[in-house]
Each structure stands twice: as structure tokens, then as C-alpha cells.
Protein backbone atom coordinates (compact mmCIF):
# COMPACT_ATOMS: atom_id res chain seq x y z
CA UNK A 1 64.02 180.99 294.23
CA UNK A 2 61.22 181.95 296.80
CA UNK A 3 58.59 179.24 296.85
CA UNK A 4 57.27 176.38 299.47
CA UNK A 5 59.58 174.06 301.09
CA UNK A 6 57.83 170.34 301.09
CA UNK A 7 59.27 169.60 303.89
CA UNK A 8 58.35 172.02 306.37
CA UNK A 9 55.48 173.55 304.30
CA UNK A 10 56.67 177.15 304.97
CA UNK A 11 57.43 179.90 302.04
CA UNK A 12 61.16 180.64 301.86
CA UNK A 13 64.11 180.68 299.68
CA UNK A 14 64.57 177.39 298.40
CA UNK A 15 68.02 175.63 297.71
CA UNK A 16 69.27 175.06 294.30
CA UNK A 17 70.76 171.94 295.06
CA UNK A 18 69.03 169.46 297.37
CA UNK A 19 70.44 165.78 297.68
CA UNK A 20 67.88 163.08 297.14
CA UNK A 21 71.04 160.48 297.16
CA UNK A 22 73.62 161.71 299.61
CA UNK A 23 77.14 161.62 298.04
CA UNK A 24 78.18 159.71 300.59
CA UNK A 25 76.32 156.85 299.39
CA UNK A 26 78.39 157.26 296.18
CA UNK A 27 81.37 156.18 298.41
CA UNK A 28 83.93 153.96 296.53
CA UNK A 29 81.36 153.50 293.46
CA UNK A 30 83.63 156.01 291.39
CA UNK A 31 85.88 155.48 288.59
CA UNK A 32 89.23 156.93 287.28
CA UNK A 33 87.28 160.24 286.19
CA UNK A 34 85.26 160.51 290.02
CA UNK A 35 82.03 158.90 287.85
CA UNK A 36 79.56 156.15 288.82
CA UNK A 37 77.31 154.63 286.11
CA UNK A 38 73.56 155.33 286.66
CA UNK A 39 71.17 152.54 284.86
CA UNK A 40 67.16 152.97 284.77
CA UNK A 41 65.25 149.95 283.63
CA UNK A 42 61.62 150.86 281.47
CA UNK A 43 58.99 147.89 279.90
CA UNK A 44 61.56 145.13 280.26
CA UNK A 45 64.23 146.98 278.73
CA UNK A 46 67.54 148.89 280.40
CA UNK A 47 69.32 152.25 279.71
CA UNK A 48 71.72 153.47 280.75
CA UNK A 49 71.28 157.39 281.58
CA UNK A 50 75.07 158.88 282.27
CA UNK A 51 77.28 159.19 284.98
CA UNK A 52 77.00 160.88 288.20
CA UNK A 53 80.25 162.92 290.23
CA UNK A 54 77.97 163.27 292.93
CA UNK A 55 74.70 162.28 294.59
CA UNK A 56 71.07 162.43 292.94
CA UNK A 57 70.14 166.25 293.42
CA UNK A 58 66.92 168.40 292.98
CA UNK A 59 66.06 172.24 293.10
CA UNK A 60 64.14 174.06 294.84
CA UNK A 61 62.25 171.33 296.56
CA UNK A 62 64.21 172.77 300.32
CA UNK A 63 64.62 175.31 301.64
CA UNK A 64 68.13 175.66 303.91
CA UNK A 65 67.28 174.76 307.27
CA UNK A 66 65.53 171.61 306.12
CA UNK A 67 68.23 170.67 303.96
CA UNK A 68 71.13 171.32 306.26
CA UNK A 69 69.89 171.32 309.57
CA UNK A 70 67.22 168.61 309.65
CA UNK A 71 67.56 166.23 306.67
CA UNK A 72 71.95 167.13 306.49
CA UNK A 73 71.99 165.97 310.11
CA UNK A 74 70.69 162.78 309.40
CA UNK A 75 72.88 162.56 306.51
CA UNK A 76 75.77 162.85 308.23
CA UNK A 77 75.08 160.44 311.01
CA UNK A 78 74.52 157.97 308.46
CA UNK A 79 77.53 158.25 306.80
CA UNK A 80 79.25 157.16 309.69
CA UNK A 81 77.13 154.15 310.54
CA UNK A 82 76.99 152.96 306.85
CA UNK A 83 80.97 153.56 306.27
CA UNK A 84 83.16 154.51 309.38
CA UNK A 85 82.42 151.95 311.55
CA UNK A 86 80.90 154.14 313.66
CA UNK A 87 78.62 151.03 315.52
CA UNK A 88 80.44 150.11 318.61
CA UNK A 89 79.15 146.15 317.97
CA UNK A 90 79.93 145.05 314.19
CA UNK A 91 80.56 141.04 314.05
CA UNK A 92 79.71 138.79 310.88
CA UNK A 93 78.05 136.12 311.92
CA UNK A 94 75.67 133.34 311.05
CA UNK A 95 72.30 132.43 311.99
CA UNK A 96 70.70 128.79 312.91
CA UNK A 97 69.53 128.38 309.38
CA UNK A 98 72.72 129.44 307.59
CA UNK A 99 72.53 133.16 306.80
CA UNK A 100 74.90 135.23 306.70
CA UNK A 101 74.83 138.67 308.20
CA UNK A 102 76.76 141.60 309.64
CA UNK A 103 75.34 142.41 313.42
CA UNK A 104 75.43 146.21 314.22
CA UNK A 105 74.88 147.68 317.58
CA UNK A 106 74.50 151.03 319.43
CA UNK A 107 73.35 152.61 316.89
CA UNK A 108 70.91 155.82 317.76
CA UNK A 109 67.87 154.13 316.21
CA UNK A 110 65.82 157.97 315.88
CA UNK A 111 68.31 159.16 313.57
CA UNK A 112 69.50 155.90 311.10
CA UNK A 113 65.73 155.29 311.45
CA UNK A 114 64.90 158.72 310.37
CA UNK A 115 67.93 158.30 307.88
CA UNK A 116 66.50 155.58 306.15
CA UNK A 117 62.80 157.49 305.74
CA UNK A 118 64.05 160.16 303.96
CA UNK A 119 65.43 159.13 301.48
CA UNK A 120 62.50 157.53 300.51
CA UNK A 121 60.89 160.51 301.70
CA UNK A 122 62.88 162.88 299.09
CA UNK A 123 62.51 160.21 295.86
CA UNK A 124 58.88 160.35 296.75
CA UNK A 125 58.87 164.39 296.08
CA UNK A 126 61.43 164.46 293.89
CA UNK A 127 60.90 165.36 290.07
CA UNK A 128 63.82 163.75 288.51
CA UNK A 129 63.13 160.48 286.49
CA UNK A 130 64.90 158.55 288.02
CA UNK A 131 62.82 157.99 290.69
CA UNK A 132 59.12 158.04 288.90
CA UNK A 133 58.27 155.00 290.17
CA UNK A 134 58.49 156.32 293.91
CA UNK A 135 54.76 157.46 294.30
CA UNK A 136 54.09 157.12 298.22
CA UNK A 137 50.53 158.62 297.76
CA UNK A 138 48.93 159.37 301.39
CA UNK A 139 52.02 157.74 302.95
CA UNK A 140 54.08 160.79 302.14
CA UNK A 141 52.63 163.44 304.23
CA UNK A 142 52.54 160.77 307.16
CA UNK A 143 56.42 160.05 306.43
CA UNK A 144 56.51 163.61 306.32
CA UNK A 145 55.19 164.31 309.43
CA UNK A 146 57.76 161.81 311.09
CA UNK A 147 60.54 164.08 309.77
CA UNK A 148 59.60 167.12 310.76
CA UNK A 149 58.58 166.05 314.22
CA UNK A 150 61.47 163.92 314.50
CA UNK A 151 59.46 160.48 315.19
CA UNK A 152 60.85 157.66 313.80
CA UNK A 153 57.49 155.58 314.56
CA UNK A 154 57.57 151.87 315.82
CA UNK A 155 60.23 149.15 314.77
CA UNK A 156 57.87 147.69 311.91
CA UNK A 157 56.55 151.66 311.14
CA UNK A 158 57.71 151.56 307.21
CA UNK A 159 60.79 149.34 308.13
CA UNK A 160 63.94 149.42 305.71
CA UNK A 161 65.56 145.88 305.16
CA UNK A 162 69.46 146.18 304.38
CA UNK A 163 71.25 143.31 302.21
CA UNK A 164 75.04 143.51 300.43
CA UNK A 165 76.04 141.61 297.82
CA UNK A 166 79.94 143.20 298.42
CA UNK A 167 81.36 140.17 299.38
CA UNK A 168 80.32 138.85 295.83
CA UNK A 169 83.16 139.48 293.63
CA UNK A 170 81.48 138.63 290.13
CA UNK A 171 78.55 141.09 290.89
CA UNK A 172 78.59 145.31 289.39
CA UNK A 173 79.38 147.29 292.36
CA UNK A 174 79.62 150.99 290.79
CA UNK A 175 76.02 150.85 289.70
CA UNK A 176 73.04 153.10 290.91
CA UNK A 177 69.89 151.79 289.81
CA UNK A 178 66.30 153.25 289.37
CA UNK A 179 64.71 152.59 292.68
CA UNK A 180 61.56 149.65 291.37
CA UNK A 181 58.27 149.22 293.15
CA UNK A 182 56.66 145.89 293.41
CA UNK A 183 52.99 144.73 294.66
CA UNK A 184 53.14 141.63 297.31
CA UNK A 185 49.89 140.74 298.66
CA UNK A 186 48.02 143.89 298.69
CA UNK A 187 51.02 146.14 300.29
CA UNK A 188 53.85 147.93 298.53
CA UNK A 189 57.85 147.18 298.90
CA UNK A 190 60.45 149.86 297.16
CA UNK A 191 63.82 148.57 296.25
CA UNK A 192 66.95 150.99 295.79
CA UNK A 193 70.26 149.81 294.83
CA UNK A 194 73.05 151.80 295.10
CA UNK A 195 76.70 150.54 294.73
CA UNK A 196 76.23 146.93 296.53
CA UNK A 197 73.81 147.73 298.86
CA UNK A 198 70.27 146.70 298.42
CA UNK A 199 67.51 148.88 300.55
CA UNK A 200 64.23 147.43 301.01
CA UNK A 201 61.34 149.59 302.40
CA UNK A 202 58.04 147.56 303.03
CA UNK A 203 55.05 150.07 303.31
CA UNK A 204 52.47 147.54 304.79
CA UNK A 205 53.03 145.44 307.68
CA UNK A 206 51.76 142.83 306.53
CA UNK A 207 53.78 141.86 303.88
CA UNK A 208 57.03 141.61 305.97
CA UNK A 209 58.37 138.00 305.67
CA UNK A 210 58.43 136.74 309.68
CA UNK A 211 61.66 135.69 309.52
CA UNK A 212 63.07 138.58 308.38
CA UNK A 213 61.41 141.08 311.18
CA UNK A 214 64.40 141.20 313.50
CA UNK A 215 66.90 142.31 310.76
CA UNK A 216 65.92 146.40 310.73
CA UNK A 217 67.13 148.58 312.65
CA UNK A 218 65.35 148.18 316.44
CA UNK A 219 64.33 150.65 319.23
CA UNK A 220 67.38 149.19 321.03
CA UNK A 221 69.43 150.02 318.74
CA UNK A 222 70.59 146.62 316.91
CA UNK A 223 70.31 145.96 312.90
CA UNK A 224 71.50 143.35 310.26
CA UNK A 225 72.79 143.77 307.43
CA UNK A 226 72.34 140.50 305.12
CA UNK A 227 75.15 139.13 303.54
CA UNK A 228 72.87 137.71 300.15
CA UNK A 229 73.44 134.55 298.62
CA UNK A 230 74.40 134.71 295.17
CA UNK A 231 70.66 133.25 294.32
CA UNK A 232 69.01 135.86 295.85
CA UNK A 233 71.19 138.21 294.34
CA UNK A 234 70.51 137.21 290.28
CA UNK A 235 66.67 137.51 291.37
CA UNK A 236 66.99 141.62 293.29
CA UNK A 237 69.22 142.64 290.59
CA UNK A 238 67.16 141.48 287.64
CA UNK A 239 64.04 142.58 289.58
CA UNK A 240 65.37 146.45 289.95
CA UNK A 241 67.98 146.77 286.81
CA UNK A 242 65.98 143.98 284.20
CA UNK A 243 69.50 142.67 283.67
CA UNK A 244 70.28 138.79 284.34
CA UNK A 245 73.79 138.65 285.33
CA UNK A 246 74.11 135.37 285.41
């Protein structure tokens, strides 16, 4: 199909397939039949909406060069921070007030950075339902913008907060959850979960709790990734799938 590309705003032939959710992010969420259950919660209640064998996909929303070349990059640099221990530095360790995270280092902050924007990015412009409740209004083209230029902005530029619950063992791990959007004093946070891992993207400055402002990923190159207490986990997972698994 001929039509615009929304990334680079140029008329070309678009993709039919376009990832939104990289399949890598699928990794080890599969069952016996290669399927990973996909939940969306609406006015309190939760459905379940199928299966997926791959990653969340659109049409025509790319064309190829953006797909491949600029956003497939990304993709695949990703993949190997998130699940080949590609960071040189990766220790567990503990902080002064007891939590519990995974240090990372040398990692090429432009691309994870850049990574982490667009996905948000691509549920923002995507059409599917499962991600109507990623509306980025004015917020898009500037997140836009940072793609297709290839700045990732400043460390607290729409920073992306990383927490696991895999060390839980009494917690789903093969779920993939509608990503939720929550008001906190004036500024908007979006919440994905997918298979264990809990992303966090605050829009507004502002609303970034102080101690938690070292923990994305950094211009040198360093990130955390918290390790959450079962507490915290109950109150994320209700808040994104309306489920209390306690």
C-alpha cells in the first residue's frame, strides 16, 4: 500500500507488518503451542483477548527503511541488552535503604534510550486496541522528532523506569498486558507490562519520585533494573491488568 509513513512523514510503500512489540520481547513468555496470553483490562473489569505467536504488529503505519533500518536497528540492539547479556557490568546488588536491583553498564545510552521511546512512540500511532489508552497528544511529534533525528534528549527527557518481578515465583510471567495511563500530579506516567518486566515512562518531569532518578538509563551509560518487592508488585499489576493476585 502507497500512503504516508508517520515516522518519516514521506509518501512511500508502506509495510504490511510493522512491530509495535518486538518479538523479542515475547522471549520465554511462550507456551507448548509458541503462544503468550494477551489480557486488556476496561471499567474495572479484565478480558482476556487471545494469544499472540509473535509481537504486537500494525500495517501500513511504515514504510521499509523506517521499519528496518531506523526503528529494526534499535530493536535489535535492545534485544541484546534486555536478554544476551550484552552489558559488560551486570551485578545484583542492594542499595542503603534495602532495594534490590540489577546494575547495568556500558550500555550505548542513544540507542536503548531511543529503544525505549519507540515503543512508546509506535503504541502512541498505533490503531490496534490494545494500546487505546496510549494518546501522547503534542508529545508525539516531539518523540517523533527524537527518532528521526536520532536524539535521545537529556537523562530525565521522557525517562523509562525498568522493574522485574522475575525473581517472584508466585507472580504470571507469560502475560502481556494493555499498556494503562495514570494522572500523578498534573503529569502523565504509561505503564507496559510484558512477560515480568514492568516499563514505566513518566512524561513530565516533575512527577519523577527523587529517589528513583538515578535508576534510567544515563548519558554514561549506567541503568537499574529494580528487583520489586512483592508489595509493590500486587499494587503495578492490579493497577495495569485490574487483577489482585494476591
Amino acid at each position: 500500500m502507497l500512503g504516508k509513513c508517520k515516522l518519516c512523514g514521506e509518501v512511500k510503500e508502506l509495510c504490511n507488518q510493522s512491530h509495535i512489540i518486538p518479538n523479542f520481547m515475547y522471549k520465554d513468555l511462550f507456551d507448548e503451542k509458541h503462544r503468550a496470553h494477551v489480557i486488556k483490562s476496561q471499567k474495572g473489569s479484565v478480558q482476556q483477548i487471545g494469544y499472540r505467536q509473535s509481537g504486537e504488529f500494525d500495517k501500513n503505519i511504515l514504510c521499509q527503511k523506517c521499519d528496518n533500518e531506523i526503528l529494526g536497528k534499535l530493536d535489535r540492539y535492545a534485544s541484546l541488552i534486555l536478554f544476551d547479556g550484552y552489558p559488560k557490568i551486570l551485578e545484583n546488588r542492594v542499595s542503603p535503604n534495602g532495594m534490590r536491583f540489577t546494575y547495568c553498564a556500558e550500555i550505548d545510552y542513544k540507542k536503548f534510550k531511543l529503544f525505549l521511546l519507540s515503543i512508546l512512540w509506535r503504541a502512541s500511532i498505533s490503531s490496534k486496541p490494545l494500546f487505546v489508552e496510549v494518546e501522547l497528544g503534542p508529545h508525539q511529534e516531539i518523540i517523533r522528532q527524537m527518532l528521526l533525528t536520532n536524539s535521545p534528549g537529556e537523562h530525565l527527557e521522557y525517562p523509562c523506569l525498568i522493574l522485574t518481578y522475575l525473581h517472584l515465583k508466585s507472580y504470571p510471567k507469560d502475560v502481556v498486558a494493555q499498556p494503562s495511563k495514570s494522572r500523578i500530579d498534573g503529569g502523565y506516567v504509561y505503564k507496559l507490562l510484558i512477560g515480568g518486566m514492568i516499563y514505566i515512562f513518566f512524561i513530565s518531569k516533575h512527577i519523577i519520585p527523587s529517589e528513583l532518578m538515578d535508576v534510567a538509563i544515563s548519558p554514561n551509560g549506567e541503568m537499574k533494573i529494580i528487583h520489586s518487592p512483592p508489595r509493590t508488585v500486587q499494587k503495578v499489576l492490579k493497577n495495569i491488568t485490574g487483577v489482585d493476585f494476591t
